[in-house]
PDB file of N, CA and C in Angstrom:
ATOM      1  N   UNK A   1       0.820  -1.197   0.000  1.00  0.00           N
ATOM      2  CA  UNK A   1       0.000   0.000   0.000  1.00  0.00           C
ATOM      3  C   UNK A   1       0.862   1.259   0.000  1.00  0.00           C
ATOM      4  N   UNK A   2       1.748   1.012   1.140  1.00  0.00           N
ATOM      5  CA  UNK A   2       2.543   2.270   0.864  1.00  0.00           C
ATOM      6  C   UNK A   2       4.589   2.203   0.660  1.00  0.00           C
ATOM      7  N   UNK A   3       4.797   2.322   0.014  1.00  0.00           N
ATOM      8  CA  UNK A   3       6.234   2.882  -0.689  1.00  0.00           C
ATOM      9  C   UNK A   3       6.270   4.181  -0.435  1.00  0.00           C
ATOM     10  N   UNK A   4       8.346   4.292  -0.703  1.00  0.00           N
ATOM     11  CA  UNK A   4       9.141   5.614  -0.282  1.00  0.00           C
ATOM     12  C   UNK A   4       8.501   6.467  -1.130  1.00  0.00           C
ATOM     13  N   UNK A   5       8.585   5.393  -3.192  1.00  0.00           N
ATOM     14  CA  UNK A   5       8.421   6.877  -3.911  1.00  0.00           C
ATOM     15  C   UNK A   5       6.737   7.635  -3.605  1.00  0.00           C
ATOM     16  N   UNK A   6       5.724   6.462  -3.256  1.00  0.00           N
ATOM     17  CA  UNK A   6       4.525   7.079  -3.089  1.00  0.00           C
ATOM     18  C   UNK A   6       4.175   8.205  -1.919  1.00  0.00           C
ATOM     19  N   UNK A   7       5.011   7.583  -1.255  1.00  0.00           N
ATOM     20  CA  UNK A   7       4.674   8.508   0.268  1.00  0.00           C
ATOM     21  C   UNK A   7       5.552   9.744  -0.270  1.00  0.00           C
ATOM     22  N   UNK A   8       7.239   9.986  -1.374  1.00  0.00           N
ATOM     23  CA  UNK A   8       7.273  11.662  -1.709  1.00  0.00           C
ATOM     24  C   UNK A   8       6.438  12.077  -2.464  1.00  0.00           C
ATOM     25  N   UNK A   9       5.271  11.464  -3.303  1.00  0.00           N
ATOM     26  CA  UNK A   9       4.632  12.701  -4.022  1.00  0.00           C
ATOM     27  C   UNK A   9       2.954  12.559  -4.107  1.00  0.00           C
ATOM     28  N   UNK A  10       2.406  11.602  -3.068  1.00  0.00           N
ATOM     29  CA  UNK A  10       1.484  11.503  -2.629  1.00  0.00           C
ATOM     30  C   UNK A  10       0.824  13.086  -2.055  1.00  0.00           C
ATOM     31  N   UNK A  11      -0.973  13.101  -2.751  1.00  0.00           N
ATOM     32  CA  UNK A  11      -1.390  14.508  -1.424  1.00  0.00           C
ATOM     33  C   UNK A  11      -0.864  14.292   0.092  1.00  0.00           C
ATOM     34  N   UNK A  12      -0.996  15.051   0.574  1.00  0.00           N
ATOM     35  CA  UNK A  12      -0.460  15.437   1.615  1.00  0.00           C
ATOM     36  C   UNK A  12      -1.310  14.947   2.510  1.00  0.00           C
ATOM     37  N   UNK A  13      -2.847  15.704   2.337  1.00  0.00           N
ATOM     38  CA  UNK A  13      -3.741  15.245   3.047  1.00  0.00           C
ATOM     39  C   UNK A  13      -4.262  13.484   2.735  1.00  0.00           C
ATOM     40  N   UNK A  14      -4.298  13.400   1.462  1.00  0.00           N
ATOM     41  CA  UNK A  14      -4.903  11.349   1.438  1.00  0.00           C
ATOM     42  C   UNK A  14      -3.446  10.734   2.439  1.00  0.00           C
ATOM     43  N   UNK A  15      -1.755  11.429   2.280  1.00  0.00           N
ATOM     44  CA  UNK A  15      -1.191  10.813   3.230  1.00  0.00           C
ATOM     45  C   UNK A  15      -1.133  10.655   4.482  1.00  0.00           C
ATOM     46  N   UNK A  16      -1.447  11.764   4.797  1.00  0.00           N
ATOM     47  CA  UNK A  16      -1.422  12.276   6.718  1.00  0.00           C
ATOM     48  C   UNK A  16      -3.106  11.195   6.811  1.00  0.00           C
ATOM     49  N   UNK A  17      -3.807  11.267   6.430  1.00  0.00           N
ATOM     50  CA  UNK A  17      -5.164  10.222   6.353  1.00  0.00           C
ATOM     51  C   UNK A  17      -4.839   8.761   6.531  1.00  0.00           C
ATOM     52  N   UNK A  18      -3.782   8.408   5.569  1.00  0.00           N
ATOM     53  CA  UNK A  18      -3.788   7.015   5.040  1.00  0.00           C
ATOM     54  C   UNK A  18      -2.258   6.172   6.340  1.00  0.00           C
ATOM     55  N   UNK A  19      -1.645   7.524   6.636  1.00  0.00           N
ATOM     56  CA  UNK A  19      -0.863   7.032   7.972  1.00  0.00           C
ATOM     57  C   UNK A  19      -1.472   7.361   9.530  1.00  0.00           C
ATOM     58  N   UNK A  20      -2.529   8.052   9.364  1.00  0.00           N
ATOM     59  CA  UNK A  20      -3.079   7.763  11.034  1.00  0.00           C
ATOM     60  C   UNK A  20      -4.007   6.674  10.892  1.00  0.00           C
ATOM     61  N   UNK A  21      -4.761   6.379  10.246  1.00  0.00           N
ATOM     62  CA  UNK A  21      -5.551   5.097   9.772  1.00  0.00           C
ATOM     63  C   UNK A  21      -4.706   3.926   9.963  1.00  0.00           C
ATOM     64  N   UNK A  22      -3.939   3.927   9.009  1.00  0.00           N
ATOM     65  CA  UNK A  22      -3.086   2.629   9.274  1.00  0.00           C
ATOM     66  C   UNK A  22      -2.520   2.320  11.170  1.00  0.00           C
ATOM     67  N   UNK A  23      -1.746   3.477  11.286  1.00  0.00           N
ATOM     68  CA  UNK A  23      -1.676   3.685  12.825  1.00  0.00           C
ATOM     69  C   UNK A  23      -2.741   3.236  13.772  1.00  0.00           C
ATOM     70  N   UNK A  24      -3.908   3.498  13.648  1.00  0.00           N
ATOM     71  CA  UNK A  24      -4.657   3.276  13.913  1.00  0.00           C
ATOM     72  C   UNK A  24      -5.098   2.008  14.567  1.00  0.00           C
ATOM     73  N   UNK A  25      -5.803   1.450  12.869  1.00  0.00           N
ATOM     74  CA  UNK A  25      -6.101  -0.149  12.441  1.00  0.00           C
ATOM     75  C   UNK A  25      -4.926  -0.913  12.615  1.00  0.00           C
ATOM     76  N   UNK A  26      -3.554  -0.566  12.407  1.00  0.00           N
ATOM     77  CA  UNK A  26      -2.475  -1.858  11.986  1.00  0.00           C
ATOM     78  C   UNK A  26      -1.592  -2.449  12.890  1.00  0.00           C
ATOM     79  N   UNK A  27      -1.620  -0.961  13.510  1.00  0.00           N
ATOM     80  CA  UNK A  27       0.077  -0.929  14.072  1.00  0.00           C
ATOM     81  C   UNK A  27      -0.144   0.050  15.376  1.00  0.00           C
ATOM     82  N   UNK A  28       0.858  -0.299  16.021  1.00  0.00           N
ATOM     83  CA  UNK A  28       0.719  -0.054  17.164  1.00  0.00           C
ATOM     84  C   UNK A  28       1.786   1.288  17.316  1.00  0.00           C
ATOM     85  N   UNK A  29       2.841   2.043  16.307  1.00  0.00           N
ATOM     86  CA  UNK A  29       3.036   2.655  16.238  1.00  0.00           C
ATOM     87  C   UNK A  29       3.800   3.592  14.989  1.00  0.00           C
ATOM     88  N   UNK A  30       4.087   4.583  15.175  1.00  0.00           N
ATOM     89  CA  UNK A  30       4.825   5.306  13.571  1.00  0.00           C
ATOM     90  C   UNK A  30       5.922   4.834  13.086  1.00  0.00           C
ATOM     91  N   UNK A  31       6.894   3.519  14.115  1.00  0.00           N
ATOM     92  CA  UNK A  31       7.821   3.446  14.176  1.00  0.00           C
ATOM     93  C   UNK A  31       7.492   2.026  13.590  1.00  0.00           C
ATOM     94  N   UNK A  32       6.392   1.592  13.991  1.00  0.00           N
ATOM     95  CA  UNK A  32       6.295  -0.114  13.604  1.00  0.00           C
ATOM     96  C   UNK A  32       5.594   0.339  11.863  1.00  0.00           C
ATOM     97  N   UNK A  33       4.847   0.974  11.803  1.00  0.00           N
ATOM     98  CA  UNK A  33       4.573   1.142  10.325  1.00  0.00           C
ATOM     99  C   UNK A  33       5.578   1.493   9.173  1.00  0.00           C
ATOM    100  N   UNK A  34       6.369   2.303   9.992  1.00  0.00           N
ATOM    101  CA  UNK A  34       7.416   3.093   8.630  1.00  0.00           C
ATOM    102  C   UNK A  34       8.271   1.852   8.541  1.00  0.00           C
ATOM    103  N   UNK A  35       8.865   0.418   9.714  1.00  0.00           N
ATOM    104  CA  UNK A  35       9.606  -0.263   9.594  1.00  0.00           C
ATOM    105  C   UNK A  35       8.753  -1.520   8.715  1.00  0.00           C
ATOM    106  N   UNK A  36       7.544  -1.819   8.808  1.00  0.00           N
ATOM    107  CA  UNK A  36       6.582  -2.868   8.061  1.00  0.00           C
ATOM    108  C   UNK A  36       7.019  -2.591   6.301  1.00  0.00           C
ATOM    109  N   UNK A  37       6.614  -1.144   6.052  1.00  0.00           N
ATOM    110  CA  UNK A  37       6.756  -0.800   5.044  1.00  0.00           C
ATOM    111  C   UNK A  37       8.408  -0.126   3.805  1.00  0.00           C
ATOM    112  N   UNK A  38       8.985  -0.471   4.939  1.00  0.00           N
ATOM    113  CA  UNK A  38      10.384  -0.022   4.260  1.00  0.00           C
ATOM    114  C   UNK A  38      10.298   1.118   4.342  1.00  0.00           C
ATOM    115  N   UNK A  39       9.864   2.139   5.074  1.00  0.00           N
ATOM    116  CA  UNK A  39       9.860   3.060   4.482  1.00  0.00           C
ATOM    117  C   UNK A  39      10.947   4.240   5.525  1.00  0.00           C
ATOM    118  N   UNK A  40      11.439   5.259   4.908  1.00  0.00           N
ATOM    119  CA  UNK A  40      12.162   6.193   5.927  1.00  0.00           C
ATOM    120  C   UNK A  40      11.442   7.175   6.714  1.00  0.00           C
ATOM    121  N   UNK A  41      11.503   6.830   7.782  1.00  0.00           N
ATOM    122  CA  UNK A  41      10.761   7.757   8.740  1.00  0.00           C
ATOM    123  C   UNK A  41      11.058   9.208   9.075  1.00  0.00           C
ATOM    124  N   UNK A  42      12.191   9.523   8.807  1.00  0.00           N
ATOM    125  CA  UNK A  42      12.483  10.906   8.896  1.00  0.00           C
ATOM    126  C   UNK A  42      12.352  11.469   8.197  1.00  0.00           C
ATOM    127  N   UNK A  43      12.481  10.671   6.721  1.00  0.00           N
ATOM    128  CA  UNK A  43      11.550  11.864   5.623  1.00  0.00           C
ATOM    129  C   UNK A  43      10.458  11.704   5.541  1.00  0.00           C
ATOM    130  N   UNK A  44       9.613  10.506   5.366  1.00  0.00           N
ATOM    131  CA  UNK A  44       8.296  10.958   6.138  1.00  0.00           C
ATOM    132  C   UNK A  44       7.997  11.645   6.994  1.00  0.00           C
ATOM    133  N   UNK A  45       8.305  11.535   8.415  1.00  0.00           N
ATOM    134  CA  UNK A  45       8.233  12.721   9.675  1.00  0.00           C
ATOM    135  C   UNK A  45       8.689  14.577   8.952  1.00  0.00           C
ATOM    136  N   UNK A  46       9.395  14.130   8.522  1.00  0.00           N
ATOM    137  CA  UNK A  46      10.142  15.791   7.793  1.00  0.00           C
ATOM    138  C   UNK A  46       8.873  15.943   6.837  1.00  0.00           C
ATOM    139  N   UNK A  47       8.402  15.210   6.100  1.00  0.00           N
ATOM    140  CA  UNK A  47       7.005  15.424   4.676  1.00  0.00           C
ATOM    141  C   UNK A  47       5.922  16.248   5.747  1.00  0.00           C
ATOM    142  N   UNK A  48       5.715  15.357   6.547  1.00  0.00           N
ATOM    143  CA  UNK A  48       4.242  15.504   7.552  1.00  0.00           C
ATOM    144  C   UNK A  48       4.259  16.878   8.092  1.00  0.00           C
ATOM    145  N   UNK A  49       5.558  16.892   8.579  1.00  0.00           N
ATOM    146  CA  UNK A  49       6.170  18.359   9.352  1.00  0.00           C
ATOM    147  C   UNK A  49       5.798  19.565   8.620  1.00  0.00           C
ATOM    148  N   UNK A  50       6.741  19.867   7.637  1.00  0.00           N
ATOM    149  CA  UNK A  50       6.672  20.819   6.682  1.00  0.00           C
ATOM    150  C   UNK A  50       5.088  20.694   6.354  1.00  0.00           C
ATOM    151  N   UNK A  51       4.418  20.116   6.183  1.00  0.00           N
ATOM    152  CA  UNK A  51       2.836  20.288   5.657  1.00  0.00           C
ATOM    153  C   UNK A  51       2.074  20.765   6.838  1.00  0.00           C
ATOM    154  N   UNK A  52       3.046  21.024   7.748  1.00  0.00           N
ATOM    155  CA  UNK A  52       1.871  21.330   9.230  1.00  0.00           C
ATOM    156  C   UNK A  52       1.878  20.510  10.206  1.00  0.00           C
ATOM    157  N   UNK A  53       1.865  18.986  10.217  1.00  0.00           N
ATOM    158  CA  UNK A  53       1.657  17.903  10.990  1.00  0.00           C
ATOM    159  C   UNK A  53       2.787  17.336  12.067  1.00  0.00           C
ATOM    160  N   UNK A  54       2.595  17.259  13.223  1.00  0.00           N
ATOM    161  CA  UNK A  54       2.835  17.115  14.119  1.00  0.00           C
ATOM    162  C   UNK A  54       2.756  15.697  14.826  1.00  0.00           C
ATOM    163  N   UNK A  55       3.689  14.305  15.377  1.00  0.00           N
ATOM    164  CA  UNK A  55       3.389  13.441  15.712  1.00  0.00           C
ATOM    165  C   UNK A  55       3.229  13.798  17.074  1.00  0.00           C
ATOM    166  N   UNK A  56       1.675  13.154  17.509  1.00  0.00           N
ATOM    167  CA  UNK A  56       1.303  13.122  19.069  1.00  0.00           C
ATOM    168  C   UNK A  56       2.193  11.887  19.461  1.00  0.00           C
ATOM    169  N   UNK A  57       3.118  12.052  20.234  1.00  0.00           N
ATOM    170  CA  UNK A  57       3.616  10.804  20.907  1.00  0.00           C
ATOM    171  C   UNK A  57       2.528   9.917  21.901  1.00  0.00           C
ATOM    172  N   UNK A  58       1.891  10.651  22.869  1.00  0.00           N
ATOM    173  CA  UNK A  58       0.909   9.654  23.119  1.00  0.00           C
ATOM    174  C   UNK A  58       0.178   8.866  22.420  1.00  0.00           C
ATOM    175  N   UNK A  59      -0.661   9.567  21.688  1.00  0.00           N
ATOM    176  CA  UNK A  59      -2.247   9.339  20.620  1.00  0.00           C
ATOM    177  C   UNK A  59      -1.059   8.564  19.537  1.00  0.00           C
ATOM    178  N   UNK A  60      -0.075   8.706  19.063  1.00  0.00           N
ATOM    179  CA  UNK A  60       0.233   8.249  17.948  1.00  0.00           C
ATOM    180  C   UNK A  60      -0.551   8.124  16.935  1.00  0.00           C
ATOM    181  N   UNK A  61      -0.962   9.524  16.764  1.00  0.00           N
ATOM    182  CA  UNK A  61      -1.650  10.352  15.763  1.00  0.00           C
ATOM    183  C   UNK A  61      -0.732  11.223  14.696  1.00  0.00           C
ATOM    184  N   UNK A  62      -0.680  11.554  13.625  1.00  0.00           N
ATOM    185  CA  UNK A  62      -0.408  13.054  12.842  1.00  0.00           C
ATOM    186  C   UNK A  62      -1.708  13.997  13.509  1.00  0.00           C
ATOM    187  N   UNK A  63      -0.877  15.511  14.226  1.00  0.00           N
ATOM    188  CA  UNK A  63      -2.426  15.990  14.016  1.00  0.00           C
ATOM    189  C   UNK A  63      -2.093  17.797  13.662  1.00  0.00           C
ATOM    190  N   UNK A  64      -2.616  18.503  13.000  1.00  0.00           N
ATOM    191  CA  UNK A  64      -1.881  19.801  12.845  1.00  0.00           C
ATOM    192  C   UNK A  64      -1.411  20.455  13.585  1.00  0.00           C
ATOM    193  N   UNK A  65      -0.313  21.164  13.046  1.00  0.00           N
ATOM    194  CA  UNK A  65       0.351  21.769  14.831  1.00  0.00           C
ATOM    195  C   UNK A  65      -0.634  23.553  14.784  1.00  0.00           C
TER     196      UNK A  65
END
């Protein structure tokens, strides 16, 4: 479902959607999803950032800052 190249040029919003969902439903955290999926978490975290989004460490949510 989700890849590096999709997650750089994916909307912003279907992404920040499609990773608290997954978070959500899948996984128990941002750290277990980005590692399921191969994917790099700091440029993801850096994507989310720059668009506004903020990881709740509790909620292990994206939520706008």
């Amino acid at each position: 479902m989700l890849d590096q190249q999709r997650v750089l040029h994916m909307d912003i919003n279907i992404l920040v959607s499609i990773v608290n969902m997954q978070i959500r439903n899948e996984f128990t955290s941002f750290t277990e999803l980005c590692k399921f999926y191969e994917l790099n978490q700091m440029q993801l975290s850096q994507r989310l950032n720059q668009a506004g989004y903020q990881l709740q460490e509790q909620q292990q949510q994206f939520t706008a800052a």
